[in-house]
N, C-alpha and C. Protein backbone atom coordinates (compact mmCIF):
# COMPACT_ATOMS: atom_id res chain seq x y z
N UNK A 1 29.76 -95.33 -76.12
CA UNK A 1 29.12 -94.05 -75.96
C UNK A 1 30.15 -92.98 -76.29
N UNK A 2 29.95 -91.91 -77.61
CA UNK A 2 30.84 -90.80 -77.41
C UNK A 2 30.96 -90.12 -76.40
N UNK A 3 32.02 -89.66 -76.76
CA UNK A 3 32.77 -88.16 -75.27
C UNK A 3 31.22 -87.29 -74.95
N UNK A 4 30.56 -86.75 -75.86
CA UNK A 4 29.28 -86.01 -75.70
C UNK A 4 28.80 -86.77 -75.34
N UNK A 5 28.11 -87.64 -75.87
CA UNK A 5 26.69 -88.74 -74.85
C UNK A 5 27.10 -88.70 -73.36
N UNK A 6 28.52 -88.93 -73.09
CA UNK A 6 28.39 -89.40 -71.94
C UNK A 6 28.41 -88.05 -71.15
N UNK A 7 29.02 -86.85 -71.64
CA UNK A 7 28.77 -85.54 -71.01
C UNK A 7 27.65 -85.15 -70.70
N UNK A 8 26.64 -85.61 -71.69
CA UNK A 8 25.29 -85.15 -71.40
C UNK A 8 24.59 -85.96 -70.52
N UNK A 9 24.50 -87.38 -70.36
CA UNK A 9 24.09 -88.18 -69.66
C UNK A 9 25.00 -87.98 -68.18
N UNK A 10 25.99 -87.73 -68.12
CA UNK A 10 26.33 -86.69 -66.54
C UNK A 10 25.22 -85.78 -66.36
N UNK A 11 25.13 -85.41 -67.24
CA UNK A 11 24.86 -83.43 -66.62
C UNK A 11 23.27 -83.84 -66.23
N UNK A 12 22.45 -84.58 -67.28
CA UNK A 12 21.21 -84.99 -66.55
C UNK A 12 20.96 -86.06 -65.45
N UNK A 13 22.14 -86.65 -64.84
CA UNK A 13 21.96 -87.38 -64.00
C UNK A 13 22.22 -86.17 -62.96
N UNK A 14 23.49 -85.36 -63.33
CA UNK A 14 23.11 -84.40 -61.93
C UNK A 14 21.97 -83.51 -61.96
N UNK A 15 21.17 -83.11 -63.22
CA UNK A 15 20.36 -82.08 -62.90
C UNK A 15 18.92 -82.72 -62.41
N UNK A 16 19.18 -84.00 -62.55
CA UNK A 16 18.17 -85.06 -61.53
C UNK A 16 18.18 -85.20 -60.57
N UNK A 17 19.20 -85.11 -59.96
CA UNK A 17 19.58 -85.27 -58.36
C UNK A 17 19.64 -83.73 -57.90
N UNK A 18 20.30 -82.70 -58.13
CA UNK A 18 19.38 -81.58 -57.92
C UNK A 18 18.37 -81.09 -58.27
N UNK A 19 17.75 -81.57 -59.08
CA UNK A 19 16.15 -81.55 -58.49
C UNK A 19 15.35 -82.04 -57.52
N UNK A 20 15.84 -83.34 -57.56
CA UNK A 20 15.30 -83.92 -56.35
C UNK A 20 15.32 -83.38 -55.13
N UNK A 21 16.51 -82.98 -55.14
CA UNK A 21 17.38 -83.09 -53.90
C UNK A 21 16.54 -81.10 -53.47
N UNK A 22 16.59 -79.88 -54.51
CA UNK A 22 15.44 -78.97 -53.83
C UNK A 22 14.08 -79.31 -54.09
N UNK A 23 13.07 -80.26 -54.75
CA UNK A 23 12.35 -80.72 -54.38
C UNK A 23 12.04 -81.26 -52.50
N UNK A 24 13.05 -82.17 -52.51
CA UNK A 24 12.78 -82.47 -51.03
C UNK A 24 12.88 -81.32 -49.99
N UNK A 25 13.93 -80.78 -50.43
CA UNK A 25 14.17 -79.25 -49.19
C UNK A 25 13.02 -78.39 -49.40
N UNK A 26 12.68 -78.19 -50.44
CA UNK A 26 11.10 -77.32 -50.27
C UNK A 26 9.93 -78.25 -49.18
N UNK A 27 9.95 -79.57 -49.39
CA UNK A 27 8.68 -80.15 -48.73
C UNK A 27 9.25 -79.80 -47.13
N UNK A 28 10.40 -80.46 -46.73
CA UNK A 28 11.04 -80.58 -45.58
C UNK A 28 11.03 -78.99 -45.09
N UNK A 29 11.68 -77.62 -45.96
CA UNK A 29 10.94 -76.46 -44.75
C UNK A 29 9.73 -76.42 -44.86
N UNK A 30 9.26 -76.59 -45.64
CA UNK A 30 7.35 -76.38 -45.32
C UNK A 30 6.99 -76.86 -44.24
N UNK A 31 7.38 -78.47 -43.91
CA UNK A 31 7.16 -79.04 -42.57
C UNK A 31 7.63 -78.56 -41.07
N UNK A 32 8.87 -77.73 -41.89
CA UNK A 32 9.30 -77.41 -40.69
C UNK A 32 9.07 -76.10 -40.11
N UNK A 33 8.63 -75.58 -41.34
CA UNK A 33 7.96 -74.22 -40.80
C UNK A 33 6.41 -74.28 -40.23
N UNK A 34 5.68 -75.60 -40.22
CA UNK A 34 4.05 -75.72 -40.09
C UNK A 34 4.58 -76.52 -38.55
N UNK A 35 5.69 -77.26 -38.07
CA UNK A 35 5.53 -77.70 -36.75
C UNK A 35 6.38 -76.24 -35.65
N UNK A 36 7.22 -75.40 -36.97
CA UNK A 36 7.24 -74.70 -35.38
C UNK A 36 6.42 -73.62 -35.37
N UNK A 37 5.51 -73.68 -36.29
CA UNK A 37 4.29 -72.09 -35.94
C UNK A 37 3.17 -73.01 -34.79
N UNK A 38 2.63 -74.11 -35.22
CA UNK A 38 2.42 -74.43 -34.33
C UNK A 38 3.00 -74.55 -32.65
N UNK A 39 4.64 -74.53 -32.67
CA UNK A 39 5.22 -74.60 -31.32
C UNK A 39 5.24 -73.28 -30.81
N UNK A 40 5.54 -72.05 -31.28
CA UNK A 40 5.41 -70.67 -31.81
C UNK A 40 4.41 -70.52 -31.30
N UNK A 41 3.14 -70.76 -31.56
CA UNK A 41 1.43 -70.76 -31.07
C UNK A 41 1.45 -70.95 -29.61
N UNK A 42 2.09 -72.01 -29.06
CA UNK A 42 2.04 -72.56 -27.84
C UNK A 42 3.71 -72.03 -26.65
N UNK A 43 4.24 -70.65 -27.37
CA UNK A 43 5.46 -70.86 -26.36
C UNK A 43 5.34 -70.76 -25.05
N UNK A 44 4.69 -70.33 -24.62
CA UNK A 44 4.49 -69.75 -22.98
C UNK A 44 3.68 -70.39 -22.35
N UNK A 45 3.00 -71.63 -23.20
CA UNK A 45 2.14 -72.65 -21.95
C UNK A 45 3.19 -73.67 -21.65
N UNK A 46 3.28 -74.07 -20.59
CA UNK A 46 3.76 -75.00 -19.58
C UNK A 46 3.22 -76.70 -20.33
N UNK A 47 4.49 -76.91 -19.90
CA UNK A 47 4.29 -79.05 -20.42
C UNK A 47 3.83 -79.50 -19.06
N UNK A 48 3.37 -80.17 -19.18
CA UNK A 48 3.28 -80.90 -17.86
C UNK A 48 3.66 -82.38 -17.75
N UNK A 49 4.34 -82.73 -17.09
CA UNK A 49 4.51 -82.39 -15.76
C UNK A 49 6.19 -81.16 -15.08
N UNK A 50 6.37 -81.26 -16.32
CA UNK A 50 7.94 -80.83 -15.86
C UNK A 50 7.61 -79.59 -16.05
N UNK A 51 6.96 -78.76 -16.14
CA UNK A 51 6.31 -77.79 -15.33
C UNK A 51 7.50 -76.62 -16.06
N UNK A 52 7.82 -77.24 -17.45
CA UNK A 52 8.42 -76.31 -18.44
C UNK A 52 7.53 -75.50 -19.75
N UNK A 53 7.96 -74.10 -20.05
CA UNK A 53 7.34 -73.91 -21.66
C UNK A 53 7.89 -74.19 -22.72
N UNK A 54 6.61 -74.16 -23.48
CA UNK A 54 7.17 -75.08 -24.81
C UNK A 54 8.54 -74.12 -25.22
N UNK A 55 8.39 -72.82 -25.03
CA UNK A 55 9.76 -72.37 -25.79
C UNK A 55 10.93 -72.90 -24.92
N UNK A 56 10.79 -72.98 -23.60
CA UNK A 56 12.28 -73.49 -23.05
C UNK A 56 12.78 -74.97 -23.28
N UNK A 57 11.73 -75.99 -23.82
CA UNK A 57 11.96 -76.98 -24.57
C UNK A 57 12.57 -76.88 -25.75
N UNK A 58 12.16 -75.93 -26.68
CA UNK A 58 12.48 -76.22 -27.72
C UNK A 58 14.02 -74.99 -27.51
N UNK A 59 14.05 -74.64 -26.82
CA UNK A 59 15.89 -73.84 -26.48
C UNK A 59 16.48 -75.31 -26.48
N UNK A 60 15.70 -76.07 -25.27
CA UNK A 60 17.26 -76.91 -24.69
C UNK A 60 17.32 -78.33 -25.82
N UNK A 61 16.04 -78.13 -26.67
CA UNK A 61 16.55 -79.34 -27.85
C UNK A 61 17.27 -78.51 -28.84
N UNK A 62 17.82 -77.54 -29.59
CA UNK A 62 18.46 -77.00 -29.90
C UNK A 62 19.54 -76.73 -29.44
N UNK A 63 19.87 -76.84 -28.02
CA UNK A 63 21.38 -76.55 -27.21
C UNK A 63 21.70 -77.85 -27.39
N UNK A 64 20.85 -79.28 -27.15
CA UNK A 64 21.53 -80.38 -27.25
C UNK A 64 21.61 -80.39 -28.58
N UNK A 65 21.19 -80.10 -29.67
CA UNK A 65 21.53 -80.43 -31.01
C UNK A 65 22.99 -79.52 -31.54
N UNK A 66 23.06 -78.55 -30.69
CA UNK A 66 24.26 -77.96 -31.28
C UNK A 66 25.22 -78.74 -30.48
N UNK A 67 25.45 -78.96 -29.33
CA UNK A 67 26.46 -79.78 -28.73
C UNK A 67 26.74 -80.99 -29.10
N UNK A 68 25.82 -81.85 -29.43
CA UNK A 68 25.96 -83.13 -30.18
C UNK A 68 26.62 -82.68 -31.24
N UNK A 69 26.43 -82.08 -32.44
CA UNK A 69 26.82 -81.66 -34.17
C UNK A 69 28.43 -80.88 -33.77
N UNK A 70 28.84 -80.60 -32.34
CA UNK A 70 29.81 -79.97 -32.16
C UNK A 70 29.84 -79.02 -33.69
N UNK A 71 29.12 -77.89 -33.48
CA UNK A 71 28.72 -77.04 -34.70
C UNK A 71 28.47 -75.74 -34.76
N UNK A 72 28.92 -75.16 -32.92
CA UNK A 72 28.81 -73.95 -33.05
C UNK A 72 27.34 -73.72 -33.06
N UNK A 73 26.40 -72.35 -32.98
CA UNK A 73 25.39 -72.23 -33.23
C UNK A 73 24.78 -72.35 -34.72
N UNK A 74 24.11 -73.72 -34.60
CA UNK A 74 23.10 -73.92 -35.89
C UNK A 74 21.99 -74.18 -35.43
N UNK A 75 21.76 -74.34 -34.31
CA UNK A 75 20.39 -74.43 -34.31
C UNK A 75 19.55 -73.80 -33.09
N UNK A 76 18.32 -73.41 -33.21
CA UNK A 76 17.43 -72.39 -32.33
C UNK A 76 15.70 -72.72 -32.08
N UNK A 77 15.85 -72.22 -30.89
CA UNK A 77 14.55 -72.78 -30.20
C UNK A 77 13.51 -71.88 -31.06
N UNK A 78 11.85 -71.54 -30.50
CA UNK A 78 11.29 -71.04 -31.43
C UNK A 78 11.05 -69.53 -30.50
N UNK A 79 11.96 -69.28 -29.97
CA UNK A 79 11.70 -67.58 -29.23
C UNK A 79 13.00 -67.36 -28.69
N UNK A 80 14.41 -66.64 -29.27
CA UNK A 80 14.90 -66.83 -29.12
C UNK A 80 15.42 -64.81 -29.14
N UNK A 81 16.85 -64.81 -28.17
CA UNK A 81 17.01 -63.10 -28.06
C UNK A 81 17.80 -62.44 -29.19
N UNK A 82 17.15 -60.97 -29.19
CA UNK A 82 17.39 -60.41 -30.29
C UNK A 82 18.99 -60.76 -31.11
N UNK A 83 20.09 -61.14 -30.76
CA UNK A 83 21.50 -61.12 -31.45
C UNK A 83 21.04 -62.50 -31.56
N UNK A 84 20.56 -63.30 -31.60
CA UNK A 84 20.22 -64.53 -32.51
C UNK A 84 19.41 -64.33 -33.42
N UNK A 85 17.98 -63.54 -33.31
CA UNK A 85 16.98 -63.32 -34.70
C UNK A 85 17.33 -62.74 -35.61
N UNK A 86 16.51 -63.36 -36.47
CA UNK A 86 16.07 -62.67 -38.12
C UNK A 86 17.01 -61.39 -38.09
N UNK A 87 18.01 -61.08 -38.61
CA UNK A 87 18.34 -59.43 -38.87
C UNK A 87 18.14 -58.36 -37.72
N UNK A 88 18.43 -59.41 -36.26
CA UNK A 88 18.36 -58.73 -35.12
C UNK A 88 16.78 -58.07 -34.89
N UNK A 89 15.95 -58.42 -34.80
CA UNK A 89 14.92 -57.79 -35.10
C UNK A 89 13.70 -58.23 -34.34
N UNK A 90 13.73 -59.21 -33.58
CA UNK A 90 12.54 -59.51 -33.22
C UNK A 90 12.92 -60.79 -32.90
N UNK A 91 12.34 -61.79 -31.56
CA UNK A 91 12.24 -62.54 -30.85
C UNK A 91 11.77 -64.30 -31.36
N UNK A 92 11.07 -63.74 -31.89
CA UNK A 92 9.80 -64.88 -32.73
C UNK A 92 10.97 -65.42 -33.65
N UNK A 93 11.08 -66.61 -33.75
CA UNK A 93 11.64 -67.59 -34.73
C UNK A 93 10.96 -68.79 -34.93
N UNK A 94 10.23 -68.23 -36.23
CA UNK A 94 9.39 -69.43 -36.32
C UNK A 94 10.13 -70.21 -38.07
N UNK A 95 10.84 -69.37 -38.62
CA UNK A 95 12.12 -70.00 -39.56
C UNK A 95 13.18 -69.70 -38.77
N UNK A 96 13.88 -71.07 -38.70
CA UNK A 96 15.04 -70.95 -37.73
C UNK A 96 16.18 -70.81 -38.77
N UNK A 97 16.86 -69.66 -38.88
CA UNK A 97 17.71 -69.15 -39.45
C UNK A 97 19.05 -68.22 -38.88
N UNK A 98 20.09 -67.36 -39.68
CA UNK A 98 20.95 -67.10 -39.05
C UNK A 98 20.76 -65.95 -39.41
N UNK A 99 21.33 -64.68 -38.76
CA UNK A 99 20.95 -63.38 -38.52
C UNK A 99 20.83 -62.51 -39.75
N UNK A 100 21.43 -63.48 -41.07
CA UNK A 100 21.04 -62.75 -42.20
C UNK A 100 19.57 -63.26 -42.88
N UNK A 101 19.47 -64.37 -41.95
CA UNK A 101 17.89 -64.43 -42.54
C UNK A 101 18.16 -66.05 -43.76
N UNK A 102 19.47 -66.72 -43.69
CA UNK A 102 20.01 -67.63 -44.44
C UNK A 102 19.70 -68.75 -43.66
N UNK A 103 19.35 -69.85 -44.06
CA UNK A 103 19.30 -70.97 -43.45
C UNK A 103 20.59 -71.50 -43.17
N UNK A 104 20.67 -72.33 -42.06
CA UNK A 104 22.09 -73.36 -41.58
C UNK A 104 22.25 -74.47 -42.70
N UNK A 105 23.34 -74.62 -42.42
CA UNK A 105 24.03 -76.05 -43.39
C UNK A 105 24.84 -76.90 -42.44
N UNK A 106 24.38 -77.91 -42.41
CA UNK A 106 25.27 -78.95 -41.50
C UNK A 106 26.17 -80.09 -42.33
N UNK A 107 27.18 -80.42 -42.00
CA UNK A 107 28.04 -81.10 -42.90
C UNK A 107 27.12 -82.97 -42.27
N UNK A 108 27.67 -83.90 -43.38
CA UNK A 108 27.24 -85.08 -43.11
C UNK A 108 27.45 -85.38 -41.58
N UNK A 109 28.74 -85.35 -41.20
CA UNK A 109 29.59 -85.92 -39.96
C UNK A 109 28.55 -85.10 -39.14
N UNK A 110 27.89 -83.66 -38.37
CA UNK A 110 27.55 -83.26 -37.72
C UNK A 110 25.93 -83.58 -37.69
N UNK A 111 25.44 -84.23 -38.64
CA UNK A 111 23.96 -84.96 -38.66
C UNK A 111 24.03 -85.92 -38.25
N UNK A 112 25.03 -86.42 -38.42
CA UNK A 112 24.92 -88.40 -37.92
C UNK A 112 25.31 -87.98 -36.36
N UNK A 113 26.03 -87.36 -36.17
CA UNK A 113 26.63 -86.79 -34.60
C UNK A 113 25.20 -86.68 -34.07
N UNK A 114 24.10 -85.74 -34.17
CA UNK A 114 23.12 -85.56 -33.60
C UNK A 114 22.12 -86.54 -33.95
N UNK A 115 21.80 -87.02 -35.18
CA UNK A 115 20.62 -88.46 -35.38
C UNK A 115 21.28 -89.70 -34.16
N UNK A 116 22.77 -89.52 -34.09
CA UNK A 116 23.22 -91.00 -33.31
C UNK A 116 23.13 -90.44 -31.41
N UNK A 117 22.82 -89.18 -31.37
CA UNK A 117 23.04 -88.75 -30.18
C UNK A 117 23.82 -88.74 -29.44
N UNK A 118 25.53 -89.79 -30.07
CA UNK A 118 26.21 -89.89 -29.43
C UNK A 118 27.06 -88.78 -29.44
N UNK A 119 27.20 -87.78 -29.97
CA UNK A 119 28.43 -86.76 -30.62
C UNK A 119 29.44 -87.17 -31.27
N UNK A 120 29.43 -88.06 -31.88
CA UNK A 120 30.27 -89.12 -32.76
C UNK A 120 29.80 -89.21 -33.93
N UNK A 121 30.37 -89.26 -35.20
CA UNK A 121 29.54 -89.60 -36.35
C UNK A 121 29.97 -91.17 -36.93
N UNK A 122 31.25 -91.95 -35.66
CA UNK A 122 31.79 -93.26 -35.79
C UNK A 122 30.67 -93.85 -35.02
N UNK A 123 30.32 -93.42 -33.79
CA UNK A 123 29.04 -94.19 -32.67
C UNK A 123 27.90 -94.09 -32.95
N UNK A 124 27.25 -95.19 -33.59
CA UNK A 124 25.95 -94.95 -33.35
C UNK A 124 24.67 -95.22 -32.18
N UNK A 125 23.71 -94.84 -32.63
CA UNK A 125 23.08 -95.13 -30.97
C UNK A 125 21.46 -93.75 -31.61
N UNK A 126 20.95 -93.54 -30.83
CA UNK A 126 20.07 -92.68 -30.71
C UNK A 126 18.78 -93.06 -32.01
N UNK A 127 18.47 -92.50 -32.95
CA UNK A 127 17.55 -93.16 -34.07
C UNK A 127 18.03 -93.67 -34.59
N UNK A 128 19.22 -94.54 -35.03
CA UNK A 128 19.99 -95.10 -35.85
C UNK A 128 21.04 -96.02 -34.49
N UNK A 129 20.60 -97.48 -33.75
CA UNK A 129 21.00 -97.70 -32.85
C UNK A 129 22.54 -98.98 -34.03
N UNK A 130 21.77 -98.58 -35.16
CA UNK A 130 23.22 -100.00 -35.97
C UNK A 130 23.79 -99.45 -37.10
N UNK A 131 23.31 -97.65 -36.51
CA UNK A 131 23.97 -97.07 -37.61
C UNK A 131 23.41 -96.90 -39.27
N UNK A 132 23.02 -95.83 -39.98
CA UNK A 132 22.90 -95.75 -41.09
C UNK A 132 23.56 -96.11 -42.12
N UNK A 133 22.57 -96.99 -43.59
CA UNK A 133 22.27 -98.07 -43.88
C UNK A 133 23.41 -97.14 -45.59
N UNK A 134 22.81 -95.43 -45.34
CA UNK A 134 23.38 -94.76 -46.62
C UNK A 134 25.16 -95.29 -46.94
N UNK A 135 25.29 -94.84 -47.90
CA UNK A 135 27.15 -94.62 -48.02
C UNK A 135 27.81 -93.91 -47.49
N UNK A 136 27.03 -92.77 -46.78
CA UNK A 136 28.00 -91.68 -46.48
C UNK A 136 27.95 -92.33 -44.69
N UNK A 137 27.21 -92.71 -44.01
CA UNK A 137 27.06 -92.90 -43.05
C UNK A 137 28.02 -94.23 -42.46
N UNK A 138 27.89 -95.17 -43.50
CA UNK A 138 28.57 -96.82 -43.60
C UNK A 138 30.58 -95.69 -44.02
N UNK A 139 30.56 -94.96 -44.34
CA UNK A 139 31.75 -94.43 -44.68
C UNK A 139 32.59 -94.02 -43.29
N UNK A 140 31.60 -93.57 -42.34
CA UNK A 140 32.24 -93.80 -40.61
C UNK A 140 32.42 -94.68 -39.80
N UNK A 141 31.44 -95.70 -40.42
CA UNK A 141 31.55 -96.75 -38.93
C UNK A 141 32.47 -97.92 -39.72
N UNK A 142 33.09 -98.50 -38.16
CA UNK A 142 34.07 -99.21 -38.69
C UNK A 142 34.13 -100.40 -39.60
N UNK A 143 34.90 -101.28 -40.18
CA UNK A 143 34.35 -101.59 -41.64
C UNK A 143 34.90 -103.38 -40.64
N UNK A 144 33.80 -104.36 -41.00
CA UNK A 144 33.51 -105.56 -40.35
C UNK A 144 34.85 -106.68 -40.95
């Protein structure tokens, strides 16, 4: 293969994989913007039995997701106070974003930290109890 073929056959293997790759992020916020308008819909009724609202649920799964990702604030419940919202502006977070209105970015290590629940991205445990199957994930845990 010449020096060009193979330049070009790079460049469309990456402009394949970024496609894909905002392909999927478009489907994935859509979803994620249709489960928290729905949670959004429901903040101030009570769960039962624990006699909590849906917004103070969805605070304290966001406090455990930032403590697990050890990540600083990335992530937010769906009613959250003004120096956390949208451009300071209003309460309602139904795109969970950062005060410029930008979505979060989490590095690999701080996803596997929160998918494994352990705060570890070496321990697994939580949805992934033997550990993820990807490369980047098999790239932490210890090698057999």
């Amino acid at each position: 293969m010449s020096e060009a073929n193979y330049y070009l056959s790079q460049k469309l293997k990456l402009f394949s994989f970024n496609h894909l790759v905002a392909s999927l992020l478009g489907v994935e916020a859509g979803q994620d913007a249709v489960i928290r308008t729905l949670l959004y819909e429901r903040a101030d009724q009570k769960v039962l039995p624990y006699n909590l609202t849906v917004s103070t649920f969805t605070n304290r799964i966001s406090w455990l997701r930032d403590k697990l990702g050890k990540c600083g604030h990335k992530d937010e419940g769906v009613v959250v106070p003004f120096f956390f919202a949208a451009e300071n502006r209003t309460h309602s977070n139904v795109l969970s974003a950062d005060t410029n209105s930008r979505s979060y970015a989490r590095t690999p290590p701080e996803i596997l930290r929160i998918i494994y629940g352990s705060g570890s991205e070496y321990k697994p445990g939580g949805f992934y109890p033997n550990g993820g199957g990807g490369k980047i994930a098999l790239s932490f845990l210890p090698k057999p």
